[in-house]
Protein backbone atom coordinates (compact mmCIF):
# COMPACT_ATOMS: atom_id res chain seq x y z
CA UNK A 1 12.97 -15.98 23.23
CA UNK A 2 13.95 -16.80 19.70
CA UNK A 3 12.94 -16.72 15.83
CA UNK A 4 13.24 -20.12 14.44
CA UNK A 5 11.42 -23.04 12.41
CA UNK A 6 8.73 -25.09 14.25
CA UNK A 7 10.74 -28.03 13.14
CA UNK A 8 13.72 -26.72 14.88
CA UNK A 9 11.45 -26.07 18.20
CA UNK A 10 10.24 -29.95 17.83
CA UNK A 11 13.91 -30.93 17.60
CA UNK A 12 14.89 -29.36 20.66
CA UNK A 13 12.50 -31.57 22.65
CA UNK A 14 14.93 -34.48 21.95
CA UNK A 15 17.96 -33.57 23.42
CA UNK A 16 19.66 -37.17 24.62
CA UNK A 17 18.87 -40.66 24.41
CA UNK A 18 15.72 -39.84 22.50
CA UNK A 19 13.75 -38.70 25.33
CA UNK A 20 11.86 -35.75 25.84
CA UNK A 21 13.37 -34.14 28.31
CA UNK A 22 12.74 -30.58 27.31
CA UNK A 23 8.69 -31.92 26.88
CA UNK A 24 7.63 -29.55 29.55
CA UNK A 25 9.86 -26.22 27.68
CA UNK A 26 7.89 -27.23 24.56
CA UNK A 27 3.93 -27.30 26.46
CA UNK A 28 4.64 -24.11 27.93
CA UNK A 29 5.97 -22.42 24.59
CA UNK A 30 4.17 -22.31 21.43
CA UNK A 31 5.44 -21.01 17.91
CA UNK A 32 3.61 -17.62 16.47
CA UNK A 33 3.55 -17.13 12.68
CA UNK A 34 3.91 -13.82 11.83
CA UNK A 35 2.86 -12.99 8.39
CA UNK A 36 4.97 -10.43 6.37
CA UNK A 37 4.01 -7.34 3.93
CA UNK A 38 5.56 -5.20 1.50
CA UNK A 39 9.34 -4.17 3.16
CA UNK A 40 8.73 -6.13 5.80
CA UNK A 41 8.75 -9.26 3.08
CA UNK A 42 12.14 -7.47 2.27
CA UNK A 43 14.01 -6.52 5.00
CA UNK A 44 13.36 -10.30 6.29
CA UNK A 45 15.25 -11.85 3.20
CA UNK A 46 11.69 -11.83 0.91
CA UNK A 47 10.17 -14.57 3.34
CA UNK A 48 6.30 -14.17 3.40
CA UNK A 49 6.17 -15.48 7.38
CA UNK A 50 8.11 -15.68 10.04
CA UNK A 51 8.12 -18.17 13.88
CA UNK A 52 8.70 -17.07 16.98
CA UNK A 53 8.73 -19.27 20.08
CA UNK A 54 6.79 -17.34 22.98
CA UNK A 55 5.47 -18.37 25.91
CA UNK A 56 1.87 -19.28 26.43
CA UNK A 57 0.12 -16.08 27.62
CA UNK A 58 2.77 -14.03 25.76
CA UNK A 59 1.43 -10.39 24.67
CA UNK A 60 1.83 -8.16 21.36
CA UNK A 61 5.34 -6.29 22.93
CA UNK A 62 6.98 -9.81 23.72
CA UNK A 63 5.96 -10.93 20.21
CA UNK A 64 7.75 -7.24 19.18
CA UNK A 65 11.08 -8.05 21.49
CA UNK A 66 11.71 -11.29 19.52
CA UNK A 67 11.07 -9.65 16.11
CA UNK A 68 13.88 -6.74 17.53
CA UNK A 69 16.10 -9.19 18.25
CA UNK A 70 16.14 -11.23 15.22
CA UNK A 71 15.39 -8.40 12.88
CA UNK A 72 16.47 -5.23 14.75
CA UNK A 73 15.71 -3.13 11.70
CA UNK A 74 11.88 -4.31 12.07
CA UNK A 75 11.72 -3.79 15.41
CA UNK A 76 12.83 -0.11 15.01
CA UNK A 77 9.97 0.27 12.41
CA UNK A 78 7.34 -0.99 14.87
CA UNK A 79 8.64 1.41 17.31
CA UNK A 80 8.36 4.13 15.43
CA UNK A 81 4.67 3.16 14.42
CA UNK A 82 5.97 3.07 10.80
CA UNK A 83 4.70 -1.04 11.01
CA UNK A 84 1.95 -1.75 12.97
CA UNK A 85 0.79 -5.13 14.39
CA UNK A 86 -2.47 -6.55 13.62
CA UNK A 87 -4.21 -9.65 15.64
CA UNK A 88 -6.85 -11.08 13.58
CA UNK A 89 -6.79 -8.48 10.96
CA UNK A 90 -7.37 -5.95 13.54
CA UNK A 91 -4.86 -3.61 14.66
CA UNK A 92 -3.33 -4.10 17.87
CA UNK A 93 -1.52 -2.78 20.54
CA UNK A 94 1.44 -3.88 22.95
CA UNK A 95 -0.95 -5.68 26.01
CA UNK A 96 -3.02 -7.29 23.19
CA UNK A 97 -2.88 -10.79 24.40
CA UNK A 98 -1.53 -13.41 21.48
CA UNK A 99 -1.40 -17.19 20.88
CA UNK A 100 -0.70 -19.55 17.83
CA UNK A 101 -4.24 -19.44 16.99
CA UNK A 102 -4.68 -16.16 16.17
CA UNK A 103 -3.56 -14.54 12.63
CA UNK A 104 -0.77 -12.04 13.49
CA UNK A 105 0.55 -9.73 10.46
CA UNK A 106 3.19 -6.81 9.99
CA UNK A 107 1.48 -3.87 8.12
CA UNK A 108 3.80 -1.23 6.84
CA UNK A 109 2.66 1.84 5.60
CA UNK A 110 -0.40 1.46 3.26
CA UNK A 111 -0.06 2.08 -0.19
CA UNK A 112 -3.08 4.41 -0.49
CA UNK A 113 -9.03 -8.72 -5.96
CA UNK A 114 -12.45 -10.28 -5.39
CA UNK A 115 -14.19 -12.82 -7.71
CA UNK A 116 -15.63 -11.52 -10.57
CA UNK A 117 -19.13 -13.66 -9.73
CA UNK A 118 -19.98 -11.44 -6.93
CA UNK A 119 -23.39 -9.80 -7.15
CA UNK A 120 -25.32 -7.30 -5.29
CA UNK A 121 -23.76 -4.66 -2.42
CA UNK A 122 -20.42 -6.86 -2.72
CA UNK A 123 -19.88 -5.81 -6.24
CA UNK A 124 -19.58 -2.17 -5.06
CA UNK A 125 -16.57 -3.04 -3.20
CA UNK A 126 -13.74 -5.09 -4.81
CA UNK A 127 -10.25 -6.17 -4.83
CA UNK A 128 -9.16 -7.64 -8.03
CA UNK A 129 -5.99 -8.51 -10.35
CA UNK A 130 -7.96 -7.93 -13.37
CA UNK A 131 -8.83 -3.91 -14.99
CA UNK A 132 -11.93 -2.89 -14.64
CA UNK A 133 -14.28 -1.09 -16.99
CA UNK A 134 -14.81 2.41 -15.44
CA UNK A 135 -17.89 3.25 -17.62
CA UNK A 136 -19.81 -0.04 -15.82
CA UNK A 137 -19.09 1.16 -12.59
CA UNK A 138 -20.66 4.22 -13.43
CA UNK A 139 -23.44 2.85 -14.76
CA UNK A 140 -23.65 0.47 -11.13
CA UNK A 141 -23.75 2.92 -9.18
CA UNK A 142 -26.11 5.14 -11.56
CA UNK A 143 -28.45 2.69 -11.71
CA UNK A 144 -28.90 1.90 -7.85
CA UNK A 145 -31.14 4.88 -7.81
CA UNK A 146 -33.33 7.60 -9.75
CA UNK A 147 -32.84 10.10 -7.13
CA UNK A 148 -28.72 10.50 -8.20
CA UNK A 149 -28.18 13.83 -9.77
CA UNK A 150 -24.69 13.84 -9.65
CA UNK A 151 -21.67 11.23 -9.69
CA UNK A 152 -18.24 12.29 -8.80
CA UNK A 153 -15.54 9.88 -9.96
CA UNK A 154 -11.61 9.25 -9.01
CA UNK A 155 -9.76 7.37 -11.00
CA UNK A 156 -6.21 6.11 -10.46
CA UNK A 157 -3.72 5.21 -12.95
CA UNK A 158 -0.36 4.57 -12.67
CA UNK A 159 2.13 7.04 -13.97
CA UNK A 160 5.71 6.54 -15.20
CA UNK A 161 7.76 8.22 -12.84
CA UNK A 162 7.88 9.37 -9.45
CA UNK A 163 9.02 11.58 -7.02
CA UNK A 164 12.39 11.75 -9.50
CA UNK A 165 12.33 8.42 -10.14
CA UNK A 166 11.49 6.55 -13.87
CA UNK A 167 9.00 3.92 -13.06
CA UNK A 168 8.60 1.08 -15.38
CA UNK A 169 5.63 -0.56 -13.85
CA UNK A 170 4.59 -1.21 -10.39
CA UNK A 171 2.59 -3.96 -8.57
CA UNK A 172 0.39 -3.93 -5.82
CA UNK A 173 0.40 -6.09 -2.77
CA UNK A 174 -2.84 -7.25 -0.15
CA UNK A 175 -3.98 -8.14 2.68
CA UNK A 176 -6.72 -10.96 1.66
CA UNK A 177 -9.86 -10.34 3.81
CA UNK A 178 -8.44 -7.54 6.02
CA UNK A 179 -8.04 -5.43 3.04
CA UNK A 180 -11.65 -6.23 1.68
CA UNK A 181 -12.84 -5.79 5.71
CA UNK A 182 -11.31 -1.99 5.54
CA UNK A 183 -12.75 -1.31 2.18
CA UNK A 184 -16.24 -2.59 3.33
CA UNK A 185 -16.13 -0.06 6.10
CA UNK A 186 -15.16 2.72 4.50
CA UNK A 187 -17.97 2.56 2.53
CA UNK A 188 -20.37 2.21 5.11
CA UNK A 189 -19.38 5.33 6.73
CA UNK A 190 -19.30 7.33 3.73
CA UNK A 191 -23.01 6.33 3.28
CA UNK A 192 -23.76 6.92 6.98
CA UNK A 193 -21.57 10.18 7.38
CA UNK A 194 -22.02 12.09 3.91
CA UNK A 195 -25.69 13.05 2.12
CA UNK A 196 -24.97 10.29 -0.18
CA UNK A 197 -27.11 7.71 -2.15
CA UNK A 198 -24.07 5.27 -3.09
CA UNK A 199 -20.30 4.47 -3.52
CA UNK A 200 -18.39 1.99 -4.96
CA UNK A 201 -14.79 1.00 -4.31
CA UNK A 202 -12.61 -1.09 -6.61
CA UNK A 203 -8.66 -1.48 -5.85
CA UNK A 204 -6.53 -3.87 -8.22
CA UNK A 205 -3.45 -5.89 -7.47
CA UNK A 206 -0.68 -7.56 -8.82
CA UNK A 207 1.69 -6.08 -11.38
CA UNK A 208 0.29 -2.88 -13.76
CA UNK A 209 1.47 -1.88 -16.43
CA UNK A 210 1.83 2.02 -17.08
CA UNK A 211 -1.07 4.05 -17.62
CA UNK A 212 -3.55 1.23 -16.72
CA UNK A 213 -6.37 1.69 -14.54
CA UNK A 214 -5.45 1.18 -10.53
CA UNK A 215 -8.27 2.36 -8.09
CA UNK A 216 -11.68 3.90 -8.66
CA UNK A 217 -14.01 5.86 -6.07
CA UNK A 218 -17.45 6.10 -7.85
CA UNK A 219 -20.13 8.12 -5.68
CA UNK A 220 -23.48 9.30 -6.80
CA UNK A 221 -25.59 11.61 -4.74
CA UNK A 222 -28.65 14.35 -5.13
CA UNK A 223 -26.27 17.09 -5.55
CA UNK A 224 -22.68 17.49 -6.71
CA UNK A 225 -21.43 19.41 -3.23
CA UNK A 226 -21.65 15.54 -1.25
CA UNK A 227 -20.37 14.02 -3.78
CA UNK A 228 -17.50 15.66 -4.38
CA UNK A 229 -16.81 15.80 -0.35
CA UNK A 230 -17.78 12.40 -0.02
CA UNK A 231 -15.36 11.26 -3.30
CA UNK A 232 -12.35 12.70 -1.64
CA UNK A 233 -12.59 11.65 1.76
CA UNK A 234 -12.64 7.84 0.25
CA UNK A 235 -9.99 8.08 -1.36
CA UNK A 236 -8.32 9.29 1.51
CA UNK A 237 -9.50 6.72 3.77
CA UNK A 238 -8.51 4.13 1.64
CA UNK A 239 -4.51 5.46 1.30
CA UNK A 240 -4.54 6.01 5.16
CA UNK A 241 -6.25 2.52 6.65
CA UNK A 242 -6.24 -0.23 4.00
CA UNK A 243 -3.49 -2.73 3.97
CA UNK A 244 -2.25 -1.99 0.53
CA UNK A 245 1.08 -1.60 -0.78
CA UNK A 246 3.14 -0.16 -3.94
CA UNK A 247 6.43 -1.62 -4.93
CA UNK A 248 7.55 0.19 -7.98
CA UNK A 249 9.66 -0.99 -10.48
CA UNK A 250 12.55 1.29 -11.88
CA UNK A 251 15.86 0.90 -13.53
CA UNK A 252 17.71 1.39 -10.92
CA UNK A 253 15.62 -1.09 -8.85
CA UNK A 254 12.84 -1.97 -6.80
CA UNK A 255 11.13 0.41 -4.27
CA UNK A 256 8.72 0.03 -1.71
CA UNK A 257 6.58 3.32 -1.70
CA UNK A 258 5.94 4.28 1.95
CA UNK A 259 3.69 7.45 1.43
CA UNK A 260 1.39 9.00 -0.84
CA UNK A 261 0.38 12.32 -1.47
């Protein structure tokens, strides 16, 4: 089992006088992509994927044996469930089966856009590079019903230092789709398990500057008690199960942010 190029894995099939004679090694192997987040990215010399050649029928632990030993310090993170593995932007576990046509990905700890021509429901939940105006998203969610007496509100911004540290800016890295997937669904069960009327869920990405706007949890509801349970419990959700992360930016360097308060 190795971590190499799928060029290099072609190459090996033609080993002397042109022929193939390592043809039947190559129909029996194929090469997984594995795509890489936050220190992941990092610790594998910033590359955003890496190959492994597994055999056919191969399972999530082989797939984590070749990543330990080409990148032991990976591996260690992945068995210590500090980096899980997701299959198809769903998380996974060692006997998950694998193959090179499924979309395998390295979440680290979560840090916790979409189109701005989105309408309806989809509006509500969002993952954007652009600021948002927190006053309309109010407004969205106040005007979904005339039964909302209250609207609770949090609003994320990001501040210039942390735990000790100065932080000149920080940016914000996701998981297209999965990351919109997890948002979707936390919504849905605040709806089905709070006395709620609606919620909305915006996240940005990319570099922000200091002060500016990051995430906002807007919920309205009859009363204030739901709303405020309901509120916090999002914003929970998203910081424990959405593939998000923080790098932030300081003078003494970069740092990936593995947890949040």
């Amino acid at each position: 089992m190795s971590i190499y190029s799928q060029s290099q894995a072609v190459n090996q099939a033609y080993l002397q006088d042109d022929k193939f004679i390592n043809l039947k090694y190559i129909k029996r192997c194929c090469v997984i992509t594995v795509r890489l987040f936050g220190m992941t990215k990092m610790m594998a010399g910033n590359q955003a994927a890496l190959s492994l050649n597994l055999a056919n029928g191969s399972r999530v632990k082989d797939l984590i044996s070749g990543l330990e030993a080409g990148y032991p310090a990976i591996g260690e993170l992945i068995q210590k469930k500090k980096v899980l593995v997701s299959v198809n932007q769903e998380i996974a576990h060692e006997e998950t089966a694998i193959s090179d046509r499924d979309e395998i990905a390295l979440l680290p700890p979560f840090a916790g856009g979409c189109p701005s021509d989105q309408s309806g429901d989809e509006m509500l939940v969002r993952v954007q590079r652009e600021d948002f105006s927190v006053d309309a998203e109010i407004n969205r969610v106040r005007g979904k019903s005339k039964r909302i007496g209250g609207i609770s509100t949090f609003l994320g911004i990001a501040r210039d230092r942390s735990k000790g540290r100065e932080v000149d800016s920080i940016t914000f890295e996701h998981y297209e789709g999965m990351a919109q997937t997890k948002l979707r669904e936390i919504r849905e069960r605040a709806l089905k398990d709070f006395d709620i009327i609606e919620v909305s869920i915006l996240h940005r990405y990319g570099e922000i500057g200091i002060g500016d706007n990051i995430v906002l949890i807007v919920v309205g509801a009859e009363h204030r008690a739901e709303a405020f349970r309901a509120c916090q419990w999002t914003i929970s959700e998203l910081k424990r199960i959405t593939p998000i992360w923080k790098l932030e930016h300081t003078p003494e360097g970069e740092v990936w942010v593995e947890e949040h308060p």
